[in-house]
N, C-alpha and C. Protein backbone atom coordinates (compact mmCIF):
# COMPACT_ATOMS: atom_id res chain seq x y z
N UNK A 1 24.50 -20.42 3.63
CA UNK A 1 25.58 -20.20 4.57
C UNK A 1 25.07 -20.44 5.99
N UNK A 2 26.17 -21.10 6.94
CA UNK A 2 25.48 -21.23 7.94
C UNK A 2 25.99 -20.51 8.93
N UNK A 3 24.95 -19.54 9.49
CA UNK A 3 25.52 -18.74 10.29
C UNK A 3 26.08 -19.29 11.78
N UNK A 4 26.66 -18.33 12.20
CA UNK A 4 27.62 -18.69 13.83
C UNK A 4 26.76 -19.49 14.79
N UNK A 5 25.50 -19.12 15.04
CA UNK A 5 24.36 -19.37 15.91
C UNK A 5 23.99 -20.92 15.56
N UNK A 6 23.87 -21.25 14.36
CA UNK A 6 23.30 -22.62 13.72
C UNK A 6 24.68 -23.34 14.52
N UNK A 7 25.88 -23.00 14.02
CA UNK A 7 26.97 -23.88 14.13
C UNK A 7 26.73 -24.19 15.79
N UNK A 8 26.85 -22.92 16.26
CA UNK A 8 26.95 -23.48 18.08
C UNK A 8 25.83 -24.55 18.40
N UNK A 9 24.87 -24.38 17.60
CA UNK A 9 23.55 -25.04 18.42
C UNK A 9 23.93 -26.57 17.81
N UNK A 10 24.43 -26.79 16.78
CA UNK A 10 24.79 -27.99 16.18
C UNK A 10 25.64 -28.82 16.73
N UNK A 11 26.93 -28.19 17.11
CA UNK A 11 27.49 -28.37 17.69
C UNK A 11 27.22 -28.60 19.42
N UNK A 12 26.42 -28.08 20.25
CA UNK A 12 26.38 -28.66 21.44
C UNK A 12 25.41 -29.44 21.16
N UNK A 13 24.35 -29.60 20.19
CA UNK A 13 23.59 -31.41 19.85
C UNK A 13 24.28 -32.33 19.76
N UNK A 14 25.56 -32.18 19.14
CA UNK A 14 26.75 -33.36 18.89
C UNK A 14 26.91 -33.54 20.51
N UNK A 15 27.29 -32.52 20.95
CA UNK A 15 28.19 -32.65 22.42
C UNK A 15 27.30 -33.35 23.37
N UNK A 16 25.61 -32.95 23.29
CA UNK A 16 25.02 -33.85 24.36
C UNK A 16 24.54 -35.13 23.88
N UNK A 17 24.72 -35.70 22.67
CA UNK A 17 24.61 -36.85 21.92
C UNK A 17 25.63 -37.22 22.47
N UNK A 18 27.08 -37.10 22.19
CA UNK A 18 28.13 -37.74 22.36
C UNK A 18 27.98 -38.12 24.15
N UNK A 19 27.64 -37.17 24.97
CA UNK A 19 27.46 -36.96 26.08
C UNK A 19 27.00 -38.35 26.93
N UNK A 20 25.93 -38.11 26.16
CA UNK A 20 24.47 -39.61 26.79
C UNK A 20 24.66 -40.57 26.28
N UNK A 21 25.48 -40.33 25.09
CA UNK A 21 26.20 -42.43 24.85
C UNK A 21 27.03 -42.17 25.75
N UNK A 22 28.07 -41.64 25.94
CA UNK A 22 28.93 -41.89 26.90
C UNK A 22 28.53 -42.10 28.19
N UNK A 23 27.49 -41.80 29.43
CA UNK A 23 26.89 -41.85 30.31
C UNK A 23 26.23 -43.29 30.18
N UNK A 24 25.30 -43.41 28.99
CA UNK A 24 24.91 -44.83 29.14
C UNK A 24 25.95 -46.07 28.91
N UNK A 25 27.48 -45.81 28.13
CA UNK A 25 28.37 -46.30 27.88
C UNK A 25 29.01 -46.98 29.60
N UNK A 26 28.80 -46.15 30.22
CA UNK A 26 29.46 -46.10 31.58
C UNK A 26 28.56 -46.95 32.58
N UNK A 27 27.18 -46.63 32.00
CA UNK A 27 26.58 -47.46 32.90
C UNK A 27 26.26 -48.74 32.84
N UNK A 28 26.33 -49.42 31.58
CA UNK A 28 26.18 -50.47 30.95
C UNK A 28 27.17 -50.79 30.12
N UNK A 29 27.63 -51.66 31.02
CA UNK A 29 29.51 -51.36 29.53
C UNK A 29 29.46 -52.55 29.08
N UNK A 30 28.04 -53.51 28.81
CA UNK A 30 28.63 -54.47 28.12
C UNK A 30 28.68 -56.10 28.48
N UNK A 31 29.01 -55.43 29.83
CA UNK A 31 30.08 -57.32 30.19
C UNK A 31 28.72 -58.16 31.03
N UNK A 32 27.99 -57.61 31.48
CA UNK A 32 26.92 -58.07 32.55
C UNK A 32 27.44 -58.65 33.91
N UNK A 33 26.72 -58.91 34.30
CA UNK A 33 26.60 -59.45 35.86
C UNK A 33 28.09 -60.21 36.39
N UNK A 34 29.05 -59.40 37.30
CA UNK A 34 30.15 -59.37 37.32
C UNK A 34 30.03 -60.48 38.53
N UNK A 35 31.53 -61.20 38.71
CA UNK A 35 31.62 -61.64 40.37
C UNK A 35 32.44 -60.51 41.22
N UNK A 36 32.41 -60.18 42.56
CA UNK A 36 33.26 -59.72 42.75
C UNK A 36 34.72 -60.12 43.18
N UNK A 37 35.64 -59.52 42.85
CA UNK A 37 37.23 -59.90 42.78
C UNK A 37 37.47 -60.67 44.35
N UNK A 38 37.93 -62.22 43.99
CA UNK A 38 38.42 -63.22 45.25
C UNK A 38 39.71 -62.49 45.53
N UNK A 39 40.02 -61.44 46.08
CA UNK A 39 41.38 -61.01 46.82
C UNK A 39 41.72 -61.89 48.04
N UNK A 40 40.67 -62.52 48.41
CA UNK A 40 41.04 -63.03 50.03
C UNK A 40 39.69 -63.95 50.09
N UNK A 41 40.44 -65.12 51.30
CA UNK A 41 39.19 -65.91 51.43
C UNK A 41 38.10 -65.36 52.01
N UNK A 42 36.72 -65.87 52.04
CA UNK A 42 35.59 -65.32 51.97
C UNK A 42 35.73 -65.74 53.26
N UNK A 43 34.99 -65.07 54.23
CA UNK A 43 34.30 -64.79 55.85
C UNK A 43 33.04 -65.97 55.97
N UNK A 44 32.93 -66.98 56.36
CA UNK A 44 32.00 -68.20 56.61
C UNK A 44 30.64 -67.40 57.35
N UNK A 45 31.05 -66.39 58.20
CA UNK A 45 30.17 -66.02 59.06
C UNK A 45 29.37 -64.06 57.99
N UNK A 46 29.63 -64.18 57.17
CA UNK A 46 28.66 -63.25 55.63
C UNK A 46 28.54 -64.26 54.62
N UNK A 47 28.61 -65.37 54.74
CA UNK A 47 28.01 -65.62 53.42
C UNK A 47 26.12 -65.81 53.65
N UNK A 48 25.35 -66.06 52.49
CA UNK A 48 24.54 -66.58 52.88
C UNK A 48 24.13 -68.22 52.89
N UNK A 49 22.72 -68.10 53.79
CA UNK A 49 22.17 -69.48 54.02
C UNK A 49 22.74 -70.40 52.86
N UNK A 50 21.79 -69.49 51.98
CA UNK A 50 21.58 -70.39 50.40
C UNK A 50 22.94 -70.54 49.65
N UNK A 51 23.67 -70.49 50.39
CA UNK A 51 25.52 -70.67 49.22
C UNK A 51 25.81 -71.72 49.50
N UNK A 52 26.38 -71.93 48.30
CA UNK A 52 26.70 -73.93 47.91
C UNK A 52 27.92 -73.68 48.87
């Protein structure tokens, strides 16, 4: 039988498992190296040297 104490402790192992995929889920989601969103034309005077 498993007593009350086992269950809680089992249970918050699930919770900080579930926890730290989710955290690394968030930090790495996958898609890699994004552009950022063209809303508007780009400023001539921030780009850099080296841009085609």
């Amino acid at each position: 039988m498993i007593t009350a104490m086992t269950s809680v402790i089992i249970l918050l192992a699930i919770v900080a498992v579930l926890g730290i995929a989710m955290i690394k889920l968030l930090a790495h989601d996958g898609r890699g190296p994004q552009r950022p969103p063209t809303s508007h034309a780009p400023d001539p005077q921030f780009r850099s040297p080296w841009a085609a």
